[in-house]
C-alpha atoms as a PDB file:
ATOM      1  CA  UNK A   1      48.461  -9.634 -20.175  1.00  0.00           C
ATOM      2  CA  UNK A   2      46.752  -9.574 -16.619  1.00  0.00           C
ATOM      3  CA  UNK A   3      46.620  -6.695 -14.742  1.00  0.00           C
ATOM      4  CA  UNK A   4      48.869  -5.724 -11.936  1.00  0.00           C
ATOM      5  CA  UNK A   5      47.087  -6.067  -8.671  1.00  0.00           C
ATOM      6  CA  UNK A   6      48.278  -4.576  -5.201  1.00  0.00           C
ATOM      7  CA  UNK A   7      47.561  -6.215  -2.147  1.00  0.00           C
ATOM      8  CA  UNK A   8      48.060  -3.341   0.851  1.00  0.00           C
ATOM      9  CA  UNK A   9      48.229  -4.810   4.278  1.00  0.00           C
ATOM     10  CA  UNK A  10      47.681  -1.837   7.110  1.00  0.00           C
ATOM     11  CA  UNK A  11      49.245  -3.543  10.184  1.00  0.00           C
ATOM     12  CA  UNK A  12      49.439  -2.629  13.982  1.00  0.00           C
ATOM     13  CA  UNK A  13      50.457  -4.450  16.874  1.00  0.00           C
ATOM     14  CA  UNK A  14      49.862  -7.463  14.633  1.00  0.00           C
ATOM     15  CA  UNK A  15      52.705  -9.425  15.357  1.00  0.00           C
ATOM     16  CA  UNK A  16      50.863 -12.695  15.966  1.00  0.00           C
ATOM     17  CA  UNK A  17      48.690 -12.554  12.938  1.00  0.00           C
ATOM     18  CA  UNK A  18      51.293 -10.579  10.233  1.00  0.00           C
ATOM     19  CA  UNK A  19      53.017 -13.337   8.646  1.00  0.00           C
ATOM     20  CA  UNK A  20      49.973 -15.643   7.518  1.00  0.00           C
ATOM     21  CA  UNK A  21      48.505 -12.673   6.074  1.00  0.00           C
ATOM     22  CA  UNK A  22      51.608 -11.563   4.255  1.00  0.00           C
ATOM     23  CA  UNK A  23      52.409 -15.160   3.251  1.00  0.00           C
ATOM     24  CA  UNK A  24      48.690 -15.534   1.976  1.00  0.00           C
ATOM     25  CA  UNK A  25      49.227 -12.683  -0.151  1.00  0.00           C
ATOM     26  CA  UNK A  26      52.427 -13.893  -1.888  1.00  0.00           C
ATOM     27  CA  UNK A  27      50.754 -17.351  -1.960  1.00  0.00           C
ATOM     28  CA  UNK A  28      47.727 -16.228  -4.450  1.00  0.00           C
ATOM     29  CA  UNK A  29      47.690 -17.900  -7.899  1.00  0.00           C
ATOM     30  CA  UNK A  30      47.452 -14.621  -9.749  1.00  0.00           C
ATOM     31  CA  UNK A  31      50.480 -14.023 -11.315  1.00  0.00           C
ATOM     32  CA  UNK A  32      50.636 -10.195 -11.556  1.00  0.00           C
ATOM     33  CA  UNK A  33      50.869  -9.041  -8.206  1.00  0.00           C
ATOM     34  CA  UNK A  34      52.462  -6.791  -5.778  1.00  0.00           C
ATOM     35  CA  UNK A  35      52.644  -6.873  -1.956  1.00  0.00           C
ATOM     36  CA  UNK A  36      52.573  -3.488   0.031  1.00  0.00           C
ATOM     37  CA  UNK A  37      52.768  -3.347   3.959  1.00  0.00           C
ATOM     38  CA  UNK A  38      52.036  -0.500   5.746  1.00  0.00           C
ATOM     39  CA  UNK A  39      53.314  -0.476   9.695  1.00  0.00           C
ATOM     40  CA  UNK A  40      50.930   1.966  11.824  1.00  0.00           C
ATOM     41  CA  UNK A  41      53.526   2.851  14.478  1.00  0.00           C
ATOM     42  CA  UNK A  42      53.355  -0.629  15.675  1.00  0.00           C
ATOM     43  CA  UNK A  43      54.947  -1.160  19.046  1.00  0.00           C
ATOM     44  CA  UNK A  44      55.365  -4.947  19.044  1.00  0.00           C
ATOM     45  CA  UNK A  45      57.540  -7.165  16.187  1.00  0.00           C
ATOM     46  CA  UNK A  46      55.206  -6.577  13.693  1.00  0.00           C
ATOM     47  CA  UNK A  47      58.180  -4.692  11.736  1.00  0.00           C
ATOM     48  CA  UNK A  48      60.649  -7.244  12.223  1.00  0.00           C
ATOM     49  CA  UNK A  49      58.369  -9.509  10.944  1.00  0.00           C
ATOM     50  CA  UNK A  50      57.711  -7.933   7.938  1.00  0.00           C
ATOM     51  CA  UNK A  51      61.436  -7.441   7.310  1.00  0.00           C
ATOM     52  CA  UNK A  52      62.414 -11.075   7.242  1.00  0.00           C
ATOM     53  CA  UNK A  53      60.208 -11.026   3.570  1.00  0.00           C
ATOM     54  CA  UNK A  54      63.063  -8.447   1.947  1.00  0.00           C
ATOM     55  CA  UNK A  55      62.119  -7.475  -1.056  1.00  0.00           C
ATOM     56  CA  UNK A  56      59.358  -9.947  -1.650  1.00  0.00           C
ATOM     57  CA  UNK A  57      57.009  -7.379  -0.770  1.00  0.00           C
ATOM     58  CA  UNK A  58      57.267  -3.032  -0.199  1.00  0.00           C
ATOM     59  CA  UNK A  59      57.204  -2.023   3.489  1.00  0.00           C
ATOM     60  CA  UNK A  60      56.081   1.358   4.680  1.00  0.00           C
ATOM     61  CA  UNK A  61      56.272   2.238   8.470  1.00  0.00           C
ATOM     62  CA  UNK A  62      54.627   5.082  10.156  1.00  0.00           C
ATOM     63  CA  UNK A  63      54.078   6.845  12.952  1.00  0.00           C
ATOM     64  CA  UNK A  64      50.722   5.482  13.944  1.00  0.00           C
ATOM     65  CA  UNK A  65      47.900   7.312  12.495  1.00  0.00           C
ATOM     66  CA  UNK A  66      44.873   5.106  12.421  1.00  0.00           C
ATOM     67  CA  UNK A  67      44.022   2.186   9.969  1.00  0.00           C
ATOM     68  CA  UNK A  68      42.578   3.867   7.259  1.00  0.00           C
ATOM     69  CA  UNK A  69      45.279   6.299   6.849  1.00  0.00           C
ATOM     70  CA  UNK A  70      47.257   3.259   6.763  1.00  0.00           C
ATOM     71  CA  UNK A  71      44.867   1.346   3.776  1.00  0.00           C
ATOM     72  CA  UNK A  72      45.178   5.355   2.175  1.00  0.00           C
ATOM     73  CA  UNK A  73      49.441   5.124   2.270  1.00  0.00           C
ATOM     74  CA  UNK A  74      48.983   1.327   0.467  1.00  0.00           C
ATOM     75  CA  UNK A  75      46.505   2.983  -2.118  1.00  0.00           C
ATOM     76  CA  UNK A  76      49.319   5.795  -2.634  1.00  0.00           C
ATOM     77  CA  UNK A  77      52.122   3.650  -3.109  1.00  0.00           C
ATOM     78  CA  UNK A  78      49.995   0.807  -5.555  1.00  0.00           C
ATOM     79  CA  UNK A  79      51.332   0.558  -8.651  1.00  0.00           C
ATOM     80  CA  UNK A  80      48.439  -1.830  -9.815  1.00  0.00           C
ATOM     81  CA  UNK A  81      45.556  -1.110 -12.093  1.00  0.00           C
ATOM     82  CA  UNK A  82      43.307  -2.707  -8.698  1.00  0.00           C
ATOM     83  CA  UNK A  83      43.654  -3.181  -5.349  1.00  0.00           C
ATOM     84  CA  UNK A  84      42.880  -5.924  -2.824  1.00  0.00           C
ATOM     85  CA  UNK A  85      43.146  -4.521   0.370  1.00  0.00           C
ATOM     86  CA  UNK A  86      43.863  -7.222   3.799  1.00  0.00           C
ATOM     87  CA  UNK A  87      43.794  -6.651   7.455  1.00  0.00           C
ATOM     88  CA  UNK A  88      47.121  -7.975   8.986  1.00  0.00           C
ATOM     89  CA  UNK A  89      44.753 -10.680  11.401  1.00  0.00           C
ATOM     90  CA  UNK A  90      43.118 -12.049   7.923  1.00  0.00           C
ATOM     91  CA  UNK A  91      44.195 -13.847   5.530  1.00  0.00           C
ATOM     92  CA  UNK A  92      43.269 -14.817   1.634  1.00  0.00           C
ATOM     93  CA  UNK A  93      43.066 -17.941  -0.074  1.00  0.00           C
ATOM     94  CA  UNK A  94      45.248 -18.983  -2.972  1.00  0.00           C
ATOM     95  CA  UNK A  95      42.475 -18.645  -5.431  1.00  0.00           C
ATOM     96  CA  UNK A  96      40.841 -15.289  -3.969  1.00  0.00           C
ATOM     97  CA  UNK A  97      41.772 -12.871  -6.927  1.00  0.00           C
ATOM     98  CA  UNK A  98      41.793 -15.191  -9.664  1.00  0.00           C
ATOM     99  CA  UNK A  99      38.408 -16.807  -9.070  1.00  0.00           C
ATOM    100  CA  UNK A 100      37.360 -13.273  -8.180  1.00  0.00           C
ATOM    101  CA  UNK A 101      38.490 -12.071 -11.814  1.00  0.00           C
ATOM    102  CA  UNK A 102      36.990 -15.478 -13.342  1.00  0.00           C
ATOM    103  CA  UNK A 103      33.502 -15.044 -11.959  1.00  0.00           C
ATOM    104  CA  UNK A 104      33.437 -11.070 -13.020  1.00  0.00           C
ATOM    105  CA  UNK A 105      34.373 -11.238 -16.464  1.00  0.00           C
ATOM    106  CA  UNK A 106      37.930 -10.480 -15.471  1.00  0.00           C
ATOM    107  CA  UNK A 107      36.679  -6.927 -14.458  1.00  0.00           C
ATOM    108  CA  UNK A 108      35.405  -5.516 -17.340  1.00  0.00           C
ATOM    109  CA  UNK A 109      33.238  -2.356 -17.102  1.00  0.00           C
ATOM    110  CA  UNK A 110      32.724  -2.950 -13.329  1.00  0.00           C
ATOM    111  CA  UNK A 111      34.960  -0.708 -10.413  1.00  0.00           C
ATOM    112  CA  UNK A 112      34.643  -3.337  -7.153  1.00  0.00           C
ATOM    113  CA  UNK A 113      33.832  -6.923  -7.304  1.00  0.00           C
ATOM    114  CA  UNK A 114      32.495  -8.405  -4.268  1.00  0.00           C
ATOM    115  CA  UNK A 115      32.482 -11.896  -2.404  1.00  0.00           C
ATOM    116  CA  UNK A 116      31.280 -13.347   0.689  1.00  0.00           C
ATOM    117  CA  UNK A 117      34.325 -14.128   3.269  1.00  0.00           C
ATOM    118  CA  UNK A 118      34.496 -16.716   5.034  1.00  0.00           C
ATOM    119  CA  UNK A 119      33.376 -15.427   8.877  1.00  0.00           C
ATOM    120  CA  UNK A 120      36.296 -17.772  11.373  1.00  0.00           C
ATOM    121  CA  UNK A 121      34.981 -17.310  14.644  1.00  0.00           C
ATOM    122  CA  UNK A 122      38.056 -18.670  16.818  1.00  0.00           C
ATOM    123  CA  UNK A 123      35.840 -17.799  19.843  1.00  0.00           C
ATOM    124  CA  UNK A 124      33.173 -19.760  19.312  1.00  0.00           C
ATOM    125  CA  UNK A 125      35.111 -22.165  16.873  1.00  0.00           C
ATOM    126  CA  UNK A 126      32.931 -21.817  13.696  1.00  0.00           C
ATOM    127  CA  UNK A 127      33.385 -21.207   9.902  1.00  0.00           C
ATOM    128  CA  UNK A 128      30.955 -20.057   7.677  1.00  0.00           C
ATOM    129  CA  UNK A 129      30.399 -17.883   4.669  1.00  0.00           C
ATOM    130  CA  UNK A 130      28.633 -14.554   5.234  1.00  0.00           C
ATOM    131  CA  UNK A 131      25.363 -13.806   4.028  1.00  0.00           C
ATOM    132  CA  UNK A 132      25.248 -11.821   0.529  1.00  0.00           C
ATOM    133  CA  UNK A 133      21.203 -12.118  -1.027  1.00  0.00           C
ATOM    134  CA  UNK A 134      21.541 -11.934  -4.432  1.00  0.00           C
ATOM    135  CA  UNK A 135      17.599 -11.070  -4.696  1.00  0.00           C
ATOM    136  CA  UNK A 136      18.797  -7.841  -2.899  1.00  0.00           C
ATOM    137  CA  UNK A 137      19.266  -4.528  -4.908  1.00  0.00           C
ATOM    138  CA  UNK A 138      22.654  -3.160  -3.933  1.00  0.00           C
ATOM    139  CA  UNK A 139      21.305  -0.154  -1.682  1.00  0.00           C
ATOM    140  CA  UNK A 140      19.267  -3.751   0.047  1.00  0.00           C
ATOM    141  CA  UNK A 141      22.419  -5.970   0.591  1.00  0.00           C
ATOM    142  CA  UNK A 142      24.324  -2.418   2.077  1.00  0.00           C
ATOM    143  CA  UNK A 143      21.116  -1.941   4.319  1.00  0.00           C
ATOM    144  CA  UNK A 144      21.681  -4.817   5.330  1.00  0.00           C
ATOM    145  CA  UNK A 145      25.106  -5.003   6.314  1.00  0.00           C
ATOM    146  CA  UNK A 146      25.969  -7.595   3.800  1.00  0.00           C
ATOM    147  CA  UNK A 147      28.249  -6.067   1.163  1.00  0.00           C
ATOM    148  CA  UNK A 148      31.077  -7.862   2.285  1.00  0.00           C
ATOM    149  CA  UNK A 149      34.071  -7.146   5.079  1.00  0.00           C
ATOM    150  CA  UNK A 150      37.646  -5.413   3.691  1.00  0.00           C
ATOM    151  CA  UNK A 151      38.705  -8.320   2.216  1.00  0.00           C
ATOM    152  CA  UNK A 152      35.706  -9.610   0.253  1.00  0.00           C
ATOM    153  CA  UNK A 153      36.479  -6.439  -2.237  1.00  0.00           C
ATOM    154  CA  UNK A 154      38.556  -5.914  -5.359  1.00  0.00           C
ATOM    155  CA  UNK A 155      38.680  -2.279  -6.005  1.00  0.00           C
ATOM    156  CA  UNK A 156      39.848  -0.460  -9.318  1.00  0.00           C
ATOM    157  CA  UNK A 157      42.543   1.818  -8.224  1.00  0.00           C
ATOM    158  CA  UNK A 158      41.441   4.441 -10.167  1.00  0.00           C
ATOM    159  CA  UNK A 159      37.628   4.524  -8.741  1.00  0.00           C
ATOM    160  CA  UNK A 160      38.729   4.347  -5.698  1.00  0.00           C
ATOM    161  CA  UNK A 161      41.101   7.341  -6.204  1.00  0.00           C
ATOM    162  CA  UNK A 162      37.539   9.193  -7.491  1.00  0.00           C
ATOM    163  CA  UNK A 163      35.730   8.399  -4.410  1.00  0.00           C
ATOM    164  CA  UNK A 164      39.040  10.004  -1.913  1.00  0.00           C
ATOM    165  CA  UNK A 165      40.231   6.570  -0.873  1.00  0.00           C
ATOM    166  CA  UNK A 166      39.136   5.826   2.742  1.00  0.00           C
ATOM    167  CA  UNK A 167      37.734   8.434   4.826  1.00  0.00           C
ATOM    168  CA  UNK A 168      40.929   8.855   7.911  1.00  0.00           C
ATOM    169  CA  UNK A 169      39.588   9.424  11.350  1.00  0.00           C
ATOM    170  CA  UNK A 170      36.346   6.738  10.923  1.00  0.00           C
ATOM    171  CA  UNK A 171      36.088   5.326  14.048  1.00  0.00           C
ATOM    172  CA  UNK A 172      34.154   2.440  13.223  1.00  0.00           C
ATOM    173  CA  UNK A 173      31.929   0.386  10.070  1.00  0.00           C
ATOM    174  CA  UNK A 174      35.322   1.890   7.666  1.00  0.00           C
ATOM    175  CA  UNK A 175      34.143  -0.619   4.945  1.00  0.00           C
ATOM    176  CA  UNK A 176      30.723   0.497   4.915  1.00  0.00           C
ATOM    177  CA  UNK A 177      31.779   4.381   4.805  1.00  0.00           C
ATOM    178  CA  UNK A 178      33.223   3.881   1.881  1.00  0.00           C
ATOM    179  CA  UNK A 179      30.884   1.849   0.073  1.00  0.00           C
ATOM    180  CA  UNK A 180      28.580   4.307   0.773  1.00  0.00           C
ATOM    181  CA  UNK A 181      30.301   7.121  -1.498  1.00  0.00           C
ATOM    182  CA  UNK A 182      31.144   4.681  -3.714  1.00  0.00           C
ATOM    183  CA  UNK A 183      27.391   3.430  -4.509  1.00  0.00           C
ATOM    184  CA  UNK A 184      26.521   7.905  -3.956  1.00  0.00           C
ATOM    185  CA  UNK A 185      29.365   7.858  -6.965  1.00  0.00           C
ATOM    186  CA  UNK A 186      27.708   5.329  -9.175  1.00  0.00           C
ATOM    187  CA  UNK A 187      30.698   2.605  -9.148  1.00  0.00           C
ATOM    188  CA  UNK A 188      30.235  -0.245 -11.042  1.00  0.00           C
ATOM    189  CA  UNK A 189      30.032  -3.445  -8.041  1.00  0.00           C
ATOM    190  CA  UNK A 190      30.243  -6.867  -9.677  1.00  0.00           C
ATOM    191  CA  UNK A 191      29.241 -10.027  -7.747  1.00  0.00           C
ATOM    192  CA  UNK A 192      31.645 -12.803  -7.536  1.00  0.00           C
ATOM    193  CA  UNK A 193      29.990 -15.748  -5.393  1.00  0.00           C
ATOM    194  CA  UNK A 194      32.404 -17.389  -3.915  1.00  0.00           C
ATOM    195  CA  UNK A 195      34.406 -16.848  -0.775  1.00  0.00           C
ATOM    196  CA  UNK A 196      37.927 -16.512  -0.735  1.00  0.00           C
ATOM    197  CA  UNK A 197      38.777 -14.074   1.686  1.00  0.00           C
ATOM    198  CA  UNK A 198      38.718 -15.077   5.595  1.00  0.00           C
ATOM    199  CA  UNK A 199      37.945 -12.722   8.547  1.00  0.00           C
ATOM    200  CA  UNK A 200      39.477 -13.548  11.686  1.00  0.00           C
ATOM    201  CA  UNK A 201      37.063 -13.069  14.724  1.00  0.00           C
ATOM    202  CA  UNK A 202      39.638 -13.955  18.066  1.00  0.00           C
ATOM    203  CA  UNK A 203      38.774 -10.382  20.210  1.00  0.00           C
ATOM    204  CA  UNK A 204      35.881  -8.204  21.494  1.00  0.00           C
ATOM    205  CA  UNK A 205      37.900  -5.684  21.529  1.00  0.00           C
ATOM    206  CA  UNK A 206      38.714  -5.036  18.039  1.00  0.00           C
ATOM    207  CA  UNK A 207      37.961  -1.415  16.528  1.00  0.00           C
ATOM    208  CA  UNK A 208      34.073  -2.546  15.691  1.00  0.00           C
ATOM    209  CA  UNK A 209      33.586  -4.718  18.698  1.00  0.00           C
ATOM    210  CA  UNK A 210      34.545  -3.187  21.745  1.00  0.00           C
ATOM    211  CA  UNK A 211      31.724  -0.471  22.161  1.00  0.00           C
ATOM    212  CA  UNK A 212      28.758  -1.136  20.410  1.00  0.00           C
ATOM    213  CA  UNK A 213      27.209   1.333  21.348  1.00  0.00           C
ATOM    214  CA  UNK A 214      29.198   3.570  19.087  1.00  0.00           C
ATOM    215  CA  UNK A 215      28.974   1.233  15.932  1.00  0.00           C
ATOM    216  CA  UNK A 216      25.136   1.877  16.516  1.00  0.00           C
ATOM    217  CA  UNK A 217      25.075   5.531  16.526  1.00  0.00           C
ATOM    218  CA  UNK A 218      27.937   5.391  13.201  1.00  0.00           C
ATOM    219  CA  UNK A 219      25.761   2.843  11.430  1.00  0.00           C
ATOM    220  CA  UNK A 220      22.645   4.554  12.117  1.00  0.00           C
ATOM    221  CA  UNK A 221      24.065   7.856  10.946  1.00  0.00           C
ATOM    222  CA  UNK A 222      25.178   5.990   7.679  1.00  0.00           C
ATOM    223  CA  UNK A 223      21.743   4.461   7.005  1.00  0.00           C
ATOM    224  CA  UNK A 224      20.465   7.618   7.940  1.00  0.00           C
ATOM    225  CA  UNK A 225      22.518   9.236   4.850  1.00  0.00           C
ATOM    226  CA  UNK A 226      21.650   6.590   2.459  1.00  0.00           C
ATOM    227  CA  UNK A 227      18.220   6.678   2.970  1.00  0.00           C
ATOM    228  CA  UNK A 228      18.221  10.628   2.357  1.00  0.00           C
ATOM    229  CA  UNK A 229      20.025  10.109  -0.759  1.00  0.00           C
ATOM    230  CA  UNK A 230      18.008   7.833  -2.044  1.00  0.00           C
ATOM    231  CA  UNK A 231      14.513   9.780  -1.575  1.00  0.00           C
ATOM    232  CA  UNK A 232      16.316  13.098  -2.912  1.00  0.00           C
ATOM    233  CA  UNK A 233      16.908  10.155  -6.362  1.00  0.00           C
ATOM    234  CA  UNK A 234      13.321   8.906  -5.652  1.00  0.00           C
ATOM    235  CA  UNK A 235      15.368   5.205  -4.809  1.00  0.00           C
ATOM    236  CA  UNK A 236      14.092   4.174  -1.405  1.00  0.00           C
ATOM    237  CA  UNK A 237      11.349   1.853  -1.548  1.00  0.00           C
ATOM    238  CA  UNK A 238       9.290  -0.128   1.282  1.00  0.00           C
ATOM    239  CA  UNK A 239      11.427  -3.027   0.401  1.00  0.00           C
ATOM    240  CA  UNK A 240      14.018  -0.675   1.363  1.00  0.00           C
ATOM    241  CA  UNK A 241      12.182   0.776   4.606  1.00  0.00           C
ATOM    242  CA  UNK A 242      11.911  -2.914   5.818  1.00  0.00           C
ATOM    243  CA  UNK A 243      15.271  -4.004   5.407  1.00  0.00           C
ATOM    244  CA  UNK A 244      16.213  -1.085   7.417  1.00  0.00           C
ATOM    245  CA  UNK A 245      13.986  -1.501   9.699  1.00  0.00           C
ATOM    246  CA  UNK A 246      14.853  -5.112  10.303  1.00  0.00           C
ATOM    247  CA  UNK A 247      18.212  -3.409  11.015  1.00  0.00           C
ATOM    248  CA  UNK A 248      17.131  -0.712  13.214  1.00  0.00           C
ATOM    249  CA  UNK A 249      14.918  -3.598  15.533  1.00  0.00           C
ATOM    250  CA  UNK A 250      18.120  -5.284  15.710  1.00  0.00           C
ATOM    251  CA  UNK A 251      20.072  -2.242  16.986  1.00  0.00           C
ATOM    252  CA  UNK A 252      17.576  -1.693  19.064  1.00  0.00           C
ATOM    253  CA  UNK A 253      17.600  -5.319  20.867  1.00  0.00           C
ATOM    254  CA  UNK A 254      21.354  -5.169  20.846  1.00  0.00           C
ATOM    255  CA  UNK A 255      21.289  -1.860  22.600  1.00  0.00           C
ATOM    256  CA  UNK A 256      18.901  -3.114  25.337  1.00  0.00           C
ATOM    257  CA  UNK A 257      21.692  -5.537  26.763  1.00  0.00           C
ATOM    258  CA  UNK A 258      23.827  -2.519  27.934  1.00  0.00           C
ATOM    259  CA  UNK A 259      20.817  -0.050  28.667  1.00  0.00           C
ATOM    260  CA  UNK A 260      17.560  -0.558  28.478  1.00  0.00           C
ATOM    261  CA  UNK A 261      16.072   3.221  28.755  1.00  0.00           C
ATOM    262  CA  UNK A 262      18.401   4.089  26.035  1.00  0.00           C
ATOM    263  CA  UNK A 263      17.352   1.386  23.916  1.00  0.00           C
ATOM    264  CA  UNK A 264      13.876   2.479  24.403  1.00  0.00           C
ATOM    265  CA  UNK A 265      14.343   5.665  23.399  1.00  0.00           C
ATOM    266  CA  UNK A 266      16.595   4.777  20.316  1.00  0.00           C
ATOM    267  CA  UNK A 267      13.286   2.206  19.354  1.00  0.00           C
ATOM    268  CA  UNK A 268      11.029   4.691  19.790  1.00  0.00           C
ATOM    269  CA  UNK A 269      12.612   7.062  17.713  1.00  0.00           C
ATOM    270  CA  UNK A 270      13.523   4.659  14.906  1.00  0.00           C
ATOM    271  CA  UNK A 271       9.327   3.744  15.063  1.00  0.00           C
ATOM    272  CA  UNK A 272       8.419   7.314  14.776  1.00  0.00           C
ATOM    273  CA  UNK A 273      10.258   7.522  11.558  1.00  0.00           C
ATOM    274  CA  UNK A 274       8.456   4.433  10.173  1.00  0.00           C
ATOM    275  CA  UNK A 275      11.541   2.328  10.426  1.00  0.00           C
ATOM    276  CA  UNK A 276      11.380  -0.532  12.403  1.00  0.00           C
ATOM    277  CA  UNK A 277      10.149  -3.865  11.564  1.00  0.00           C
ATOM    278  CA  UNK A 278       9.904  -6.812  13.569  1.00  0.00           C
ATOM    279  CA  UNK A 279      11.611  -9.815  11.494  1.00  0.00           C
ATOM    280  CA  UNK A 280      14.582 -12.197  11.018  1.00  0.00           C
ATOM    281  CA  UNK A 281      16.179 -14.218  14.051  1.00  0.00           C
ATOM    282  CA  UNK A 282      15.896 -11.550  16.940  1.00  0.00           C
ATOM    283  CA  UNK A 283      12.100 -11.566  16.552  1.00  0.00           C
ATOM    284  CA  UNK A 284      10.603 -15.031  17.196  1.00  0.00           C
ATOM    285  CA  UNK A 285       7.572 -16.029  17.608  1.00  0.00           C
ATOM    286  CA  UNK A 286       7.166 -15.696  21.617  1.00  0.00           C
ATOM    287  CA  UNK A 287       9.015 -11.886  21.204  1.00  0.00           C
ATOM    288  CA  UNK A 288       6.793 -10.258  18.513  1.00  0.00           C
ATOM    289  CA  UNK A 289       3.812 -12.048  21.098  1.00  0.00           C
ATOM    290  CA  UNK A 290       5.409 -10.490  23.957  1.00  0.00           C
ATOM    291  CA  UNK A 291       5.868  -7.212  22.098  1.00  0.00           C
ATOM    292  CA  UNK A 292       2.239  -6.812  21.330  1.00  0.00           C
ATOM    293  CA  UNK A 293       1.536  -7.409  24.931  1.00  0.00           C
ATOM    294  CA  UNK A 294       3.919  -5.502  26.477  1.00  0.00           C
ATOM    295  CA  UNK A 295       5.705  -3.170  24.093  1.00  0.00           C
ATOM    296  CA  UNK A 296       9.271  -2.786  23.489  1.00  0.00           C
ATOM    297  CA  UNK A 297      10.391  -2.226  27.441  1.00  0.00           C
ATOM    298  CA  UNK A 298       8.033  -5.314  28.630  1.00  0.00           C
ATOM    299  CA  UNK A 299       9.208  -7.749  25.925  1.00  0.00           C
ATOM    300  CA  UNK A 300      12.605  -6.490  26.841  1.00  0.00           C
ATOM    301  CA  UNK A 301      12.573  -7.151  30.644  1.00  0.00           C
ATOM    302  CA  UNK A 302      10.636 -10.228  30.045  1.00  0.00           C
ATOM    303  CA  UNK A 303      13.550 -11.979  27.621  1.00  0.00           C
ATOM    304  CA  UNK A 304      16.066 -10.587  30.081  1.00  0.00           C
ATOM    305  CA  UNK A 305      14.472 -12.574  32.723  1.00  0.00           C
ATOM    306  CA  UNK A 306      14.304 -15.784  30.370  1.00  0.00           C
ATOM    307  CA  UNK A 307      18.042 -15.679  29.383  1.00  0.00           C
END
């Protein structure tokens, strides 16, 4: 007999987006499923909406608290042996759970399979799979911000119970939190290759959007605690000290666009550690030239003047 999975929704203020995502949930070709909504103290129709389904799915409403303690009431009301879990702007194709199942050995001795999801821009009116390199070790692909959006993930219920569910109170990267305990636990991950999960991209002012600056300072502070754990385990390698510092050169470019003497500083001290590298698409040719040149500051000022 399958498994039961539950599919918990967190939803605020998502009038506009609710009803795809709950339909998409309802819609998937696994037959053992359950449907769990929780309402965040929304302020729009988002509960109305959710009503109109009756008993097709389980809606909880309260007062609003925050998304994770949201995704933590779903986890405490699933009655399934795993969970999927779906922000109320996404949505999930038909076949995500049971091609997830198919391509992971229908979840034997593993705690979290993991796909790519498809990345819809409706800004910039694109659609692509994100990037998950398979020649990556699992502490690589995390490094490097690959192991996959909320969606992409089918969790166990039971590890994720071990790990404390999501952490309530995160202000930002809430995925990557908690795959961060759960690769500190030792869960099983499993990966499943192909995408079946879509994230919606229509804001800037979404939770991990609207201030970069402080999904810098949260990520660094996560790869910060990674990289400690892994030296205490005698893990972290210079394949692991570049990805990072691909990463960290990124951060640091990013950061320049608001404030450059910041960013500076924030390069500087990621360099002094031995952790920044100068690859992947934000270092071209003409930059890393202009950085040898000029340093971090000149190349800066001099693609600022180019753009």
């Amino acid at each position: 007999m399958k498994p039961l999975v539950s599919i918990g929704i967190p939803s605020f203020n998502s009038a506009k987006w609710l009803a795809q995502a709950i339909e998409s949930a309802l819609a998937q070709s696994f037959p053992n499923k359950e449907v769990i909504v929780v309402d965040d103290g929304s302020k729009d129709e988002s509960v109305l909406i959710a009503n109109k389904f009756h008993d097709r799915i389980q809606l909880i409403v309260t007062e609003n608290h925050g998304g994770n303690h949201a995704r933590n009431r779903a986890l405490q009301a699933a009655r399934g042996e795993w969970i999927q879990f779906l922000d109320a702007d996404d949505y999930l194709e038909p076949e995500k759970i049971t091609q997830q199942f198919a391509e992971a050995n229908d979840g034997a001795d593993v705690d979290v399979i993991y796909s790519p999801t498809w990345m819809e821009d409706l800004i910039k009116e694109t659609r692509e799979p994100s990037t998950i390199d398979t020649q990556l070790d699992l502490y690589g692909q995390w490094l490097a911000w690959q192991i996959p959006q909320t969606g992409g993930a089918l969790w166990r219920k039971s590890a994720l119970d071990s790990v404390g569910g999501w952490k309530e109170g995160q202000p930002c990267c809430q995925e990557h939190e908690l795959y961060l305990r759960a690769l500190q636990a030792g869960l099983r991950f499993r990966f499943a290759p192909t995408p079946h999960a879509v994230y919606r991209i229509w804001s800037t002012q979404t939770v991990c959007r609207r201030d970069p600056r402080q999904v810098i300072r949260v990520r660094t502070e996560l790869m910060d605690a990674l990289k400690a754990w892994m030296e205490e385990r005698h893990l972290w390698t210079s394949a692991h000290a570049r990805i990072a510092g691909q990463a960290f050169f990124e951060m640091s470019r990013s950061l320049a666009l608001e404030n450059l003497p910041v960013a500076a500083a924030y390069f500087q001290d990621r360099k002094e550690r031995g952790l920044i590298h100068l690859a992947g698409p934000a270092a071209p040719r003409s930059y890393r030239l202009a950085h040898r040149l000029l340093g971090f500051t000149g190349a800066e000022k001099l693609a600022a003047a180019r753009r």
